[in-house]
N, C-alpha and C. Protein backbone atom coordinates (compact mmCIF):
# COMPACT_ATOMS: atom_id res chain seq x y z
N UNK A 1 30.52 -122.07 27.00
CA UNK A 1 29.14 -122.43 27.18
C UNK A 1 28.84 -123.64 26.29
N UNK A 2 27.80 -124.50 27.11
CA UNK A 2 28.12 -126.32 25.85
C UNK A 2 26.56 -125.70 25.16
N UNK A 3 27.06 -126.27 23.85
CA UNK A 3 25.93 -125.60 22.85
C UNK A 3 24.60 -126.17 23.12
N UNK A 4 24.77 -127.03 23.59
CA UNK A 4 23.56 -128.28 23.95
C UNK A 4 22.29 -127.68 24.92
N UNK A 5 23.02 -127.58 26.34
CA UNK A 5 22.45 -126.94 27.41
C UNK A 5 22.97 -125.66 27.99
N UNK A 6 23.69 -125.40 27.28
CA UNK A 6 23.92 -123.85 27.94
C UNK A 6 25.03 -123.67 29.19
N UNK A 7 25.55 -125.00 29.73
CA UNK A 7 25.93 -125.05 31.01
C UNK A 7 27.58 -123.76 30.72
N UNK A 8 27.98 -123.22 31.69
CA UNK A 8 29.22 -122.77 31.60
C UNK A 8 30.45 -123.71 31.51
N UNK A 9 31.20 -123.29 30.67
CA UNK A 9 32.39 -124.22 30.27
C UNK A 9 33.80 -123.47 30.82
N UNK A 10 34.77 -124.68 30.80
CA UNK A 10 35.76 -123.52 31.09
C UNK A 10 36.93 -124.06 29.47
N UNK A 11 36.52 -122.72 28.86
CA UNK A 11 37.70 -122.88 27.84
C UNK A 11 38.64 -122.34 27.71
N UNK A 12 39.60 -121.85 28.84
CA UNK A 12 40.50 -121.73 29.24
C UNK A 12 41.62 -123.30 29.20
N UNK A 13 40.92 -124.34 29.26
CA UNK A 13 41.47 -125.63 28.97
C UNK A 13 41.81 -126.00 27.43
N UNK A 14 42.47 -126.95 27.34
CA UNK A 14 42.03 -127.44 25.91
C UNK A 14 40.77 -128.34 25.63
N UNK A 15 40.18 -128.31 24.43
CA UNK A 15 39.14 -128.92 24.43
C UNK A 15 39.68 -130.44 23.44
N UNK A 16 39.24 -131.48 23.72
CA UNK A 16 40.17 -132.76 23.28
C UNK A 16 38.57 -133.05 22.38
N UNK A 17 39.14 -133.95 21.46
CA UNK A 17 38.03 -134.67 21.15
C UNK A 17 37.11 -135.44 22.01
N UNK A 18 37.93 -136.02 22.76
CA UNK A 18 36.71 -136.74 23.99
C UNK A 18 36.25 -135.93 25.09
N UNK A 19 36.59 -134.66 25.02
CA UNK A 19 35.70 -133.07 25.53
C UNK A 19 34.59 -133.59 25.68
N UNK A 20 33.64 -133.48 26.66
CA UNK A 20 32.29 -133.55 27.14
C UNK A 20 31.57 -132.59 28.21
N UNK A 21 30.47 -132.22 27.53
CA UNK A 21 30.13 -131.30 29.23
C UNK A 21 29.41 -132.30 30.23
N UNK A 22 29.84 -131.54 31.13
CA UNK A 22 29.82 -132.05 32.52
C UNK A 22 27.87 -132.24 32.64
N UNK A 23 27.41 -131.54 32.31
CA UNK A 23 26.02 -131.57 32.52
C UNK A 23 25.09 -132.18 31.84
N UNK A 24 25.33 -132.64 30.48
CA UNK A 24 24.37 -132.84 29.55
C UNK A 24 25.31 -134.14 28.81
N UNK A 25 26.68 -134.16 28.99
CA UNK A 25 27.41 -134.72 28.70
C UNK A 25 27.63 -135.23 26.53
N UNK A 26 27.08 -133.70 26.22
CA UNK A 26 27.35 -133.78 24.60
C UNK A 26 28.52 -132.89 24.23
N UNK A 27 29.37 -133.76 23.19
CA UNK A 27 30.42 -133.16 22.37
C UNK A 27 30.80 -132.00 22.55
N UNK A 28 31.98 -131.41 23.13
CA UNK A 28 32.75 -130.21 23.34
C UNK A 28 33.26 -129.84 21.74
N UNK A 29 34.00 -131.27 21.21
CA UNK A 29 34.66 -131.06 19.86
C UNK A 29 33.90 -130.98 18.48
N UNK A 30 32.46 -130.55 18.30
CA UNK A 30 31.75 -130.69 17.43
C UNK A 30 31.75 -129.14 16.77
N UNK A 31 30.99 -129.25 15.56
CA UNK A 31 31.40 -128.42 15.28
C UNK A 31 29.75 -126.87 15.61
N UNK A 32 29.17 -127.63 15.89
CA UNK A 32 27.89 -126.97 16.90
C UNK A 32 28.79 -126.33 18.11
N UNK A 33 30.17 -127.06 18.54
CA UNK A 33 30.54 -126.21 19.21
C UNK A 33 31.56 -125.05 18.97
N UNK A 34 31.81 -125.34 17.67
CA UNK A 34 32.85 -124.35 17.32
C UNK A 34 32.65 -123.24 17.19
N UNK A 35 33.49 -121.96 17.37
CA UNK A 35 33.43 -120.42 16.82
C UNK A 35 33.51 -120.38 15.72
N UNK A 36 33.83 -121.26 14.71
CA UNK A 36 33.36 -120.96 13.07
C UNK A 36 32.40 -121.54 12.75
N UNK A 37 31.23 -122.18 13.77
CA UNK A 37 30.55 -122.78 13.40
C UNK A 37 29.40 -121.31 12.44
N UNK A 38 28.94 -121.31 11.86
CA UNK A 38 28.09 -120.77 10.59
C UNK A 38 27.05 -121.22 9.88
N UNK A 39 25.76 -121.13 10.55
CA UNK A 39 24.52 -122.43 9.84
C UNK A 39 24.57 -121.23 8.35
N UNK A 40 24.86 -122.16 7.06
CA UNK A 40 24.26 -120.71 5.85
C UNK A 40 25.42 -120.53 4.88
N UNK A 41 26.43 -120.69 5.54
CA UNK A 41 27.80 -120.84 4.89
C UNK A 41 27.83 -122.20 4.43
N UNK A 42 29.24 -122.17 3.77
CA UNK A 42 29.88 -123.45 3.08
C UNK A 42 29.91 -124.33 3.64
N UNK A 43 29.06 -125.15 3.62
CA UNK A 43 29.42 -126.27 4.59
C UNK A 43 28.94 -125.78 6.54
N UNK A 44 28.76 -125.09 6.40
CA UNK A 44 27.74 -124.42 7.60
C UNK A 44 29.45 -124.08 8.64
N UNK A 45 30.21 -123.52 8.03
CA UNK A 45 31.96 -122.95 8.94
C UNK A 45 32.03 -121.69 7.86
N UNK A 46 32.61 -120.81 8.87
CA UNK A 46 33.45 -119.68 8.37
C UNK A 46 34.70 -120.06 7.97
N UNK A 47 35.63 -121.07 8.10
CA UNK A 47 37.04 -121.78 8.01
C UNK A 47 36.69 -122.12 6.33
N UNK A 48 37.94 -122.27 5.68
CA UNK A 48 37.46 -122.66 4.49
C UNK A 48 38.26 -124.29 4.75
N UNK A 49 36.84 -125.29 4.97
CA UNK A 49 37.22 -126.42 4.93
C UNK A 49 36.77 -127.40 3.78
N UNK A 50 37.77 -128.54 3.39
CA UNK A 50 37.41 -129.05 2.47
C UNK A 50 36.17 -130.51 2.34
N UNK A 51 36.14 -130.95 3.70
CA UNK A 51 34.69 -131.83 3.34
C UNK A 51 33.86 -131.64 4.49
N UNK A 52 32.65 -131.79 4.00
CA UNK A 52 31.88 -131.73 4.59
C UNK A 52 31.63 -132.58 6.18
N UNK A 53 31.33 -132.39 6.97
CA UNK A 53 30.87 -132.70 8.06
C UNK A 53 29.94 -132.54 8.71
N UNK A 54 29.12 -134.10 8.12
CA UNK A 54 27.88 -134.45 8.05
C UNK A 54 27.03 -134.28 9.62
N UNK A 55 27.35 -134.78 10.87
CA UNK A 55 27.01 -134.58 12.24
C UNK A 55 27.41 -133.36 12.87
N UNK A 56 26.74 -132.68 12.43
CA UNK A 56 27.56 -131.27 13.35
C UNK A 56 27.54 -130.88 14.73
N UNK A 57 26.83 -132.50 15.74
CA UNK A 57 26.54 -132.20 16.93
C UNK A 57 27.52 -133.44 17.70
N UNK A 58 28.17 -134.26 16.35
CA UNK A 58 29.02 -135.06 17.30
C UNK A 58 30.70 -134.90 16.86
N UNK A 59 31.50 -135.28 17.70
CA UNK A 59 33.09 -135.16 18.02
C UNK A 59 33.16 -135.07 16.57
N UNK A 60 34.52 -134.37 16.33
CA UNK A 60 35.28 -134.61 14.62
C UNK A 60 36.61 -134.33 14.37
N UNK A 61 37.44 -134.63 13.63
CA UNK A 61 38.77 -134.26 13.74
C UNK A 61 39.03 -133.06 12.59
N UNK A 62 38.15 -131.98 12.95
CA UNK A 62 38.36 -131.19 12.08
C UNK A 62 39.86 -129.88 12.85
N UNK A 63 40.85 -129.71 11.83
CA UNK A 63 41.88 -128.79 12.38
C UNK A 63 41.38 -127.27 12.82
N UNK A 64 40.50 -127.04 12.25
CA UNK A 64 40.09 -125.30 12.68
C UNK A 64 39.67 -125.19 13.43
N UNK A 65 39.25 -126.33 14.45
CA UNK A 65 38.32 -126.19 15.59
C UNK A 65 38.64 -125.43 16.57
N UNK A 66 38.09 -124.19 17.10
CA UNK A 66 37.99 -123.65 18.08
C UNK A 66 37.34 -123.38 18.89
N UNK A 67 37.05 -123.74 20.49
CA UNK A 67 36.14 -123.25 21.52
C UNK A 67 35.19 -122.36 21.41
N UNK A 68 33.85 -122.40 20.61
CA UNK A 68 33.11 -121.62 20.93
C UNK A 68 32.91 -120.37 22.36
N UNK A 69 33.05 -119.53 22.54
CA UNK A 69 33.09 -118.56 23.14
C UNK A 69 31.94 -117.71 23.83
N UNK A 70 31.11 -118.32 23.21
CA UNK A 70 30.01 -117.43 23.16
C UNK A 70 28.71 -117.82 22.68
N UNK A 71 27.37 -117.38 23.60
CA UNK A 71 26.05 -118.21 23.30
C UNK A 71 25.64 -117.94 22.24
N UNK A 72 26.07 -117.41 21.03
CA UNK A 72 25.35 -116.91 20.26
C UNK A 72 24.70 -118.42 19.12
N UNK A 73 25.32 -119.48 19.18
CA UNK A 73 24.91 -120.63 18.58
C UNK A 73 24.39 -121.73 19.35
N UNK A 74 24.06 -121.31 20.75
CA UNK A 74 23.57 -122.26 21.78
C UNK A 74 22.50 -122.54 21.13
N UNK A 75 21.77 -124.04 21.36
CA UNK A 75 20.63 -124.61 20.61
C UNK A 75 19.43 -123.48 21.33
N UNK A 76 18.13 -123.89 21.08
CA UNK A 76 16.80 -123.43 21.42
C UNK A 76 16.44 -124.54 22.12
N UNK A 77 16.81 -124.90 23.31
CA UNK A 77 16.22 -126.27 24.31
C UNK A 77 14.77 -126.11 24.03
N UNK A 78 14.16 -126.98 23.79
CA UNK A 78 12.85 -127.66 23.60
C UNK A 78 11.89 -127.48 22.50
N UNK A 79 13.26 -126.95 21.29
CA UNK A 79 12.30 -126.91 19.90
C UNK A 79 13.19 -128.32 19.20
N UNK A 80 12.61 -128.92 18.73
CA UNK A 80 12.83 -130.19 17.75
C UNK A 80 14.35 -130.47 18.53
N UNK A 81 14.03 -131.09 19.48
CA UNK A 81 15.01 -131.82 20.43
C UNK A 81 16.49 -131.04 20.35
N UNK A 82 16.13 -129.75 20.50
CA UNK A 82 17.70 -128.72 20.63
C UNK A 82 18.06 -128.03 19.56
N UNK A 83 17.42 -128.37 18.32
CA UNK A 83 17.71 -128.23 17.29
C UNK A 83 16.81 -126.96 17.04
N UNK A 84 17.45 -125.75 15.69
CA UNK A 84 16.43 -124.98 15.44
C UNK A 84 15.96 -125.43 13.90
N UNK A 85 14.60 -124.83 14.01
CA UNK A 85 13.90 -125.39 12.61
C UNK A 85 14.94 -125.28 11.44
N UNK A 86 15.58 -124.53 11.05
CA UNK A 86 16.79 -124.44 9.90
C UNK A 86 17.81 -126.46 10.06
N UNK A 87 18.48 -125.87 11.10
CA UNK A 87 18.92 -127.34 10.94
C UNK A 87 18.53 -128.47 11.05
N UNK A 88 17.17 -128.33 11.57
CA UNK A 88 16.10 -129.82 11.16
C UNK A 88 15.70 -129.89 10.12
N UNK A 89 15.37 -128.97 9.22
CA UNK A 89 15.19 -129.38 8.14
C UNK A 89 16.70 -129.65 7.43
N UNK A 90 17.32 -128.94 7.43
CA UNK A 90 18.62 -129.03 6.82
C UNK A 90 19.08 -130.55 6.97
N UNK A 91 19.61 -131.34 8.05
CA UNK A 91 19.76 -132.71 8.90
C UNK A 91 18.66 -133.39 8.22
N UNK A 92 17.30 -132.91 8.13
CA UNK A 92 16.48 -134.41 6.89
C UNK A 92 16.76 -133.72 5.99
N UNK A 93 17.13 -133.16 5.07
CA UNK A 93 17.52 -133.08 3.67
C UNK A 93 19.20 -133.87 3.69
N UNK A 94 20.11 -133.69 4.22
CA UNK A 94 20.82 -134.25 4.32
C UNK A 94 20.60 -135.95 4.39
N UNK A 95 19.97 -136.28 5.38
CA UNK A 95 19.47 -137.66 5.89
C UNK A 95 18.95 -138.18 4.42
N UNK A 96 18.21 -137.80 3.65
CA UNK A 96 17.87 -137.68 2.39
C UNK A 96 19.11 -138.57 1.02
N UNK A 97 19.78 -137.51 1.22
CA UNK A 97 20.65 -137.52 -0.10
C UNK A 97 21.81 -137.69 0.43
N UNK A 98 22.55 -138.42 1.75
CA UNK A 98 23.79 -138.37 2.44
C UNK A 98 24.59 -138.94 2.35
């Protein structure tokens, strides 16, 4: 499922960095799309990674990346452009001090 719009994915494929959904056409390889993705944790991943990764809605060459699976981190379409209030504020505090 693409975290963006919700569309069904098939991750049965590999997902490449230049991964895109078909519908909305945002980042497959991000880490908004990942299954360790974790807003709250270290660095907002369950993976113990060592730097931070500042865009969490665009492509990255992070090694732990795995296919999200499941809607449970799909955005909130039409609150602060996809985003939920946590990571908008989070993204301007970042934007801030980055």
């Amino acid at each position: 499922m693409c975290w963006k719009c919700g569309a069904e994915q098939d991750f049965s494929l590999e997902v490449y960095r230049s991964s895109t959904c078909a519908s909305c056409g945002a980042d497959l390889h991000s880490c908004r799309g990942c299954a360790f993705y974790a807003p709250g944790s270290h660095f907002d991943c369950h993976e113990t990674v060592d730097e931070l990764v500042a865009d969490k809605e665009r492509t990255n060459f992070c090694e732990h990346f795995r296919a999200g699976k499941n809607s449970k981190w799909k955005s909130l379409q039409g609150q602060n452009g996809g985003q939920s209030k946590a990571d908008a504020a989070r993204d301007a505090f970042n934007s801030l001090f980055g």
